[in-house]
N, C-alpha and C. Protein backbone atom coordinates (compact mmCIF):
# COMPACT_ATOMS: atom_id res chain seq x y z
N UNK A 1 11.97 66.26 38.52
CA UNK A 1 10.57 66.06 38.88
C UNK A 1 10.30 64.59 39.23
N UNK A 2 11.05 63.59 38.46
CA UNK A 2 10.61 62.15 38.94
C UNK A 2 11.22 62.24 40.08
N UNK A 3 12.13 62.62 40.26
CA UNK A 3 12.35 62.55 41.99
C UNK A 3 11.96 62.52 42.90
N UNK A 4 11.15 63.59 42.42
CA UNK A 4 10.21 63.90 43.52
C UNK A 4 9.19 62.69 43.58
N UNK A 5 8.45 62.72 42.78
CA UNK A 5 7.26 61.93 42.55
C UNK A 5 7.68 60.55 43.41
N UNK A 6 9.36 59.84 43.03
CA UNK A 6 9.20 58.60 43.31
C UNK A 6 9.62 58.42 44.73
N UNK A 7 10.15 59.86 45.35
CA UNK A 7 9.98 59.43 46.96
C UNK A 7 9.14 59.62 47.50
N UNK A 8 7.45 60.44 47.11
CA UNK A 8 6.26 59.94 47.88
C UNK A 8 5.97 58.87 47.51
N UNK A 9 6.06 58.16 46.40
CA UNK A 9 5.82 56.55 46.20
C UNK A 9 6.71 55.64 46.91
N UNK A 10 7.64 55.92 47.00
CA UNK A 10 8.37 55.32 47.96
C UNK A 10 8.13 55.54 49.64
N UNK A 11 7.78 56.45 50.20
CA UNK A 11 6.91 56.79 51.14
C UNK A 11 5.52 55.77 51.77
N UNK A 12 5.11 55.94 50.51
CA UNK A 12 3.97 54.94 50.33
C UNK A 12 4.29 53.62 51.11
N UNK A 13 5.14 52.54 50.32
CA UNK A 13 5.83 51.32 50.35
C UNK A 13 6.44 50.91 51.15
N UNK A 14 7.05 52.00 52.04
CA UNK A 14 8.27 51.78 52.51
C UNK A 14 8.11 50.76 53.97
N UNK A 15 7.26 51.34 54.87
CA UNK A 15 6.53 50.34 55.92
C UNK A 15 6.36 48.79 55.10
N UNK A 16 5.85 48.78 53.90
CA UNK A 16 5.31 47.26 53.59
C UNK A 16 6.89 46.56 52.77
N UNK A 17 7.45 47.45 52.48
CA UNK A 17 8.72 46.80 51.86
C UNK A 17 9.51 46.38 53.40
N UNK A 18 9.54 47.13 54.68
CA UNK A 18 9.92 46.74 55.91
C UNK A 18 9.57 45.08 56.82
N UNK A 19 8.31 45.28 56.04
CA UNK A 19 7.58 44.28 56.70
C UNK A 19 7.71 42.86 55.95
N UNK A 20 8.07 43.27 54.72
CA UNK A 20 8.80 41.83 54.26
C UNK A 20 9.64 41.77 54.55
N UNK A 21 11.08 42.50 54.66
CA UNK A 21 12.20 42.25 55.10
C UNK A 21 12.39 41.66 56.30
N UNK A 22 11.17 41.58 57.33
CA UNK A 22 11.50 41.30 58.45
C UNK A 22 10.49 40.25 58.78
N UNK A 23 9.91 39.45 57.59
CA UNK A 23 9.02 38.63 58.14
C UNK A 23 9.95 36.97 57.64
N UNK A 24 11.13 36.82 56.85
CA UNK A 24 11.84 36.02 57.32
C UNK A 24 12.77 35.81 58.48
N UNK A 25 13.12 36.66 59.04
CA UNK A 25 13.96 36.66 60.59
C UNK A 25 14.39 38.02 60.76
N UNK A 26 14.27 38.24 62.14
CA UNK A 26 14.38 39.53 62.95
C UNK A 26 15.99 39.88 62.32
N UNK A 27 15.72 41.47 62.59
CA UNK A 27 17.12 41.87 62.00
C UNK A 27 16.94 43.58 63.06
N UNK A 28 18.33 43.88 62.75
CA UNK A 28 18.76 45.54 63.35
C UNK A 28 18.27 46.88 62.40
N UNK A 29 18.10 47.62 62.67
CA UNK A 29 18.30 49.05 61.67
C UNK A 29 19.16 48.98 60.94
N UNK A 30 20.72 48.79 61.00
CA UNK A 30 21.80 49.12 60.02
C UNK A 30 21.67 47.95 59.21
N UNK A 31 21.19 46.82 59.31
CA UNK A 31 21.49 45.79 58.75
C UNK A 31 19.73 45.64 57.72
N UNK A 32 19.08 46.17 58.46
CA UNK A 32 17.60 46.81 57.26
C UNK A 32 17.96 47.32 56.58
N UNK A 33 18.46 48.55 56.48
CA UNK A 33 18.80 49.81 55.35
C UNK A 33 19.95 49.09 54.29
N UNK A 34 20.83 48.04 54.97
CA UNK A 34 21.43 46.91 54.04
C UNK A 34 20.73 46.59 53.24
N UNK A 35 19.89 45.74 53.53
CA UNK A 35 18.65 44.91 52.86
C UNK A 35 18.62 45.80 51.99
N UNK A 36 17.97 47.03 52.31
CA UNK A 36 16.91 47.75 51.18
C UNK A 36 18.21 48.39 50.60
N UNK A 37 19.09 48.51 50.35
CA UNK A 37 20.42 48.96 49.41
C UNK A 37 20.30 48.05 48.64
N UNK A 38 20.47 46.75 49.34
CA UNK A 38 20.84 45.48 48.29
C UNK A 38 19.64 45.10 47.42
N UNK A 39 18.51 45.61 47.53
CA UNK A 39 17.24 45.55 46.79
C UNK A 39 16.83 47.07 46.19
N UNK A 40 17.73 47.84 45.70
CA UNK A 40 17.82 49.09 44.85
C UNK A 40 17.64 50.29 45.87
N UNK A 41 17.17 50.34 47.15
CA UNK A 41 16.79 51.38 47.69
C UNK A 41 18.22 51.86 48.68
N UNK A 42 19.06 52.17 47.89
CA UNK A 42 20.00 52.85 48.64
C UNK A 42 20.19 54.27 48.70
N UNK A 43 19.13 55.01 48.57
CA UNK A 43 18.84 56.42 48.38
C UNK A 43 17.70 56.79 49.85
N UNK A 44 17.55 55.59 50.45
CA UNK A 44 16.82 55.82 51.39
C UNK A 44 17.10 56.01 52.10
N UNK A 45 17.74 56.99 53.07
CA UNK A 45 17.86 57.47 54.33
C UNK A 45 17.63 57.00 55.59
N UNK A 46 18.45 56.66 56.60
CA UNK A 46 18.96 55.70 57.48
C UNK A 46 17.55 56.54 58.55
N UNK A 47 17.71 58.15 58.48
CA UNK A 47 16.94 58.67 59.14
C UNK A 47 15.28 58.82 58.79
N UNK A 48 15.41 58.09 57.17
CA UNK A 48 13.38 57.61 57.37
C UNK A 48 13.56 56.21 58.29
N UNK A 49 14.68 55.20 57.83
CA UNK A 49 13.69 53.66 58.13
C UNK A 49 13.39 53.95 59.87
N UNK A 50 14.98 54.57 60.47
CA UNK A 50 14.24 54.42 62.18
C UNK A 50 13.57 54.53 62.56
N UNK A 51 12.91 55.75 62.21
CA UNK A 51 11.76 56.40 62.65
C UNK A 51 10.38 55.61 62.54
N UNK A 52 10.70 55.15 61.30
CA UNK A 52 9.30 54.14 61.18
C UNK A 52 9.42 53.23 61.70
N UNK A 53 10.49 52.47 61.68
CA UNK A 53 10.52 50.96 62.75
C UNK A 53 9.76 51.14 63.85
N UNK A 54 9.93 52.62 64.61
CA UNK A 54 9.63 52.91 65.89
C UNK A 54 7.73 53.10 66.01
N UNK A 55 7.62 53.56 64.71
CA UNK A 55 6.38 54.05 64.63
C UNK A 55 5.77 52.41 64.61
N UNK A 56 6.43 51.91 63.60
CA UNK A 56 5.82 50.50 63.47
C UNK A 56 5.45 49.78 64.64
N UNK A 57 6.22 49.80 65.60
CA UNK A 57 6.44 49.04 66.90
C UNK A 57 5.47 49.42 67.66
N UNK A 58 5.16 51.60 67.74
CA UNK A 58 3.93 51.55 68.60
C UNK A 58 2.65 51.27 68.28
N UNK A 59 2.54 50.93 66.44
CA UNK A 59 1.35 50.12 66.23
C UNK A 59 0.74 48.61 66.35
N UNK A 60 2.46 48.41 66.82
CA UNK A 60 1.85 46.86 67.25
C UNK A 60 2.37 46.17 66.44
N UNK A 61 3.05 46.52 65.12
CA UNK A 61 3.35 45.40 63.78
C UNK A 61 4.66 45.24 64.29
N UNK A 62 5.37 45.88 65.26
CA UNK A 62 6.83 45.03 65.53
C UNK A 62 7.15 45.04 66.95
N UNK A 63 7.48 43.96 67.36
CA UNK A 63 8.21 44.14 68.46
C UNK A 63 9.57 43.82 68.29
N UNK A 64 10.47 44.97 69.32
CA UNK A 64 12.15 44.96 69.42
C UNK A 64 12.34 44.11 70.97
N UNK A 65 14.01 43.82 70.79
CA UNK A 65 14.46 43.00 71.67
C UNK A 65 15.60 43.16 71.60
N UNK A 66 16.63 43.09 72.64
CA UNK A 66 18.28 43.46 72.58
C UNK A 66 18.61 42.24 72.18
N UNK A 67 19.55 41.94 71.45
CA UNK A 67 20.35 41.06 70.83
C UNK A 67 21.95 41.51 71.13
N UNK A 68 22.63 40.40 71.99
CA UNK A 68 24.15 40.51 71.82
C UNK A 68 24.89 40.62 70.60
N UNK A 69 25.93 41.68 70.27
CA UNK A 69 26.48 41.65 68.71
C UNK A 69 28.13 41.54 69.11
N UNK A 70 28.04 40.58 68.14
CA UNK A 70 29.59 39.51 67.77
C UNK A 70 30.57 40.87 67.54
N UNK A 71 30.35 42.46 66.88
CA UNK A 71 31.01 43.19 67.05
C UNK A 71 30.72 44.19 67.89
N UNK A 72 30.38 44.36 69.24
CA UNK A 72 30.43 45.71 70.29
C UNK A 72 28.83 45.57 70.82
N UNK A 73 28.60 46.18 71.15
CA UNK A 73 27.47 46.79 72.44
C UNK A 73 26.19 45.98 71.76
N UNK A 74 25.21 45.66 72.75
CA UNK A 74 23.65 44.70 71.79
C UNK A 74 23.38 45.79 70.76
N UNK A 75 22.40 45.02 69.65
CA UNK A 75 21.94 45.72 69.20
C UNK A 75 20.22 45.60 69.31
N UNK A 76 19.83 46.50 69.09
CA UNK A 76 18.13 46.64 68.98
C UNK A 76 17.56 45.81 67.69
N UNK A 77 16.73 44.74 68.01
CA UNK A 77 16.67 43.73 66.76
C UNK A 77 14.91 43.89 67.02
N UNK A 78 14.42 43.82 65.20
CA UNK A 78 12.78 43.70 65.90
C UNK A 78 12.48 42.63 64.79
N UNK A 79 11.00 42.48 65.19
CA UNK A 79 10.50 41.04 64.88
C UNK A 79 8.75 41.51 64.52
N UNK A 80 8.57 40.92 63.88
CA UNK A 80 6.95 41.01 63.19
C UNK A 80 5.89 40.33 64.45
N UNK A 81 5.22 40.86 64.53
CA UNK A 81 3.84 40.44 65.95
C UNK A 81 2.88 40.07 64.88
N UNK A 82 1.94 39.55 65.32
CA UNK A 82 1.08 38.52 64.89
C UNK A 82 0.21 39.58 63.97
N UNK A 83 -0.15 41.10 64.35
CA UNK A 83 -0.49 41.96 63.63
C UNK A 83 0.09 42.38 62.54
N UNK A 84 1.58 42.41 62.50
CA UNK A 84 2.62 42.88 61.50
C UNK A 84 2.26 41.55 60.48
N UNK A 85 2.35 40.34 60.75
CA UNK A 85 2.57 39.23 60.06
C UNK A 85 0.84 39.84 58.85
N UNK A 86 -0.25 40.38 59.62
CA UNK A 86 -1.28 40.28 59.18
C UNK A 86 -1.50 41.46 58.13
N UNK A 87 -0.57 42.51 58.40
CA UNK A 87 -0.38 43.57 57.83
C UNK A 87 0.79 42.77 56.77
N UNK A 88 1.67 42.26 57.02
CA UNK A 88 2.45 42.17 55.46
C UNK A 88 1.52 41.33 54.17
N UNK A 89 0.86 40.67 54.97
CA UNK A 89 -0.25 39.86 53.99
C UNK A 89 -0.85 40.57 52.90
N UNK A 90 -1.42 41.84 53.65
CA UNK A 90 -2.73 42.47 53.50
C UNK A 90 -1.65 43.56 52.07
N UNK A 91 -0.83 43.97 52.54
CA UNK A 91 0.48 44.86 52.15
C UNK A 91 0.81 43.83 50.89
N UNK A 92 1.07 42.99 50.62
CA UNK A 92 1.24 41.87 49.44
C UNK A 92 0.37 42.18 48.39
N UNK A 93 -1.09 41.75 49.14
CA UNK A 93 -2.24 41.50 47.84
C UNK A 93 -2.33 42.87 48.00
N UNK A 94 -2.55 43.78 48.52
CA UNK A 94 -2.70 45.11 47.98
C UNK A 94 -1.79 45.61 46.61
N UNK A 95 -0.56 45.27 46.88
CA UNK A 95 0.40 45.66 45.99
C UNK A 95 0.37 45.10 44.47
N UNK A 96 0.15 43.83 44.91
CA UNK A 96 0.14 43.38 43.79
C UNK A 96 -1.01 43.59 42.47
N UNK A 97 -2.50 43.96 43.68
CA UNK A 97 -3.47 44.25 42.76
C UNK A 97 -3.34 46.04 42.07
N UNK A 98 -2.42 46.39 42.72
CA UNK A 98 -1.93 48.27 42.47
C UNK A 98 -0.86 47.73 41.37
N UNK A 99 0.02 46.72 41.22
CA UNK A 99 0.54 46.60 40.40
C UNK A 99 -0.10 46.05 38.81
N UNK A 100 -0.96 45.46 39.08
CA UNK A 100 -1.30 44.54 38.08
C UNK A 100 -2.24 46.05 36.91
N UNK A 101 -2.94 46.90 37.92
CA UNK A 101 -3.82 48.48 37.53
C UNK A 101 -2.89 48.70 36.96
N UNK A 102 -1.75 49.47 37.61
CA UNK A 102 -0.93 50.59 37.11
C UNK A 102 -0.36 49.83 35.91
N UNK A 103 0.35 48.61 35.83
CA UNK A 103 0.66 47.78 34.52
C UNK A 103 -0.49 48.08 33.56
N UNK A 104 -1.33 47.25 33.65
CA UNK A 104 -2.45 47.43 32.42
C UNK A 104 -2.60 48.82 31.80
N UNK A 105 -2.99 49.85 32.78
CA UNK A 105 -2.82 51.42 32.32
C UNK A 105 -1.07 51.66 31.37
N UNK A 106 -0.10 51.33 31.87
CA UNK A 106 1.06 51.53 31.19
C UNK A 106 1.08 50.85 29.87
N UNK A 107 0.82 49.49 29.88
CA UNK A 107 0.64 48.70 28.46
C UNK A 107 -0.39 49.54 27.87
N UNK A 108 -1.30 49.91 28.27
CA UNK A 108 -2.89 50.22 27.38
C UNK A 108 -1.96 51.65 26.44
N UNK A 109 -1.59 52.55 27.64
CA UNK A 109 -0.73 54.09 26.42
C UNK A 109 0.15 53.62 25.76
N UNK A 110 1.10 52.55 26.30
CA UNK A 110 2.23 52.11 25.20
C UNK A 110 1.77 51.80 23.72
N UNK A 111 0.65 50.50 23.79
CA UNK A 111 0.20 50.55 22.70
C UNK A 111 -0.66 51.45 21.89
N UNK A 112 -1.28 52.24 22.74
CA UNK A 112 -2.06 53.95 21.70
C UNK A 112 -0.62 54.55 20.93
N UNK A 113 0.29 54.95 21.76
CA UNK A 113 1.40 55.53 21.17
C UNK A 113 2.44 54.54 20.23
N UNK A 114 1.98 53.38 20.25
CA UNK A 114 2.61 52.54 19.54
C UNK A 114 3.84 52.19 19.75
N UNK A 115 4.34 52.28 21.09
CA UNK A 115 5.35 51.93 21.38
C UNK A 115 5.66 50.36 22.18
């Protein structure tokens, strides 16, 4: 059952966890789904992030660009637009104020149950 639960939460995130990854320097698809392995999400499916990159792009929060690759054919590299940059902002303090709720609620039962 948490399974379930934590891939619509992950669902949730997943665009704004994108949008940090890519607001220090443009990067590829295979080398995103890296990222998010190397930051616990290696259960995420190569076939969600594309799709959203793409989605991302026709909202305006990314633009792509061919990049020559040191091993074989360009690759498709994207980059945060001045909207994306405004959306990871917004995606930050949101999170953090959803984090700071859901914390307080978790401490508040820990201590009823005394744990």
């Amino acid at each position: 059952m948490a399974q379930a639960n934590d891939s619509q939460m992950l669902k949730g995130v997943l665009q704004g966890c994108l949008l940090m990854l890519l607001h220090t320097e443009p990067s590829y698809g295979y080398a995103i789904t890296q990222q998010l392995a190397a930051h616990g999400f290696a259960a995420v499916p190569k076939g969600t992030v594309y799709p959203l990159l793409m989605t991302m792009a026709k909202k305006g929060l990314l633009e792509s660009f061919m990049q020559a690759s040191p091993d074989g054919p360009e690759r498709k590299y994207y980059r945060l637009t001045a909207a994306g940059e405004a959306e990871r902002t917004a995606f930050g303090l949101s999170w953090r104020a959803l984090q700071q709720n859901v914390d307080e609620i978790i401490e508040k039962v820990a201590t009823q149950d005394g744990n």
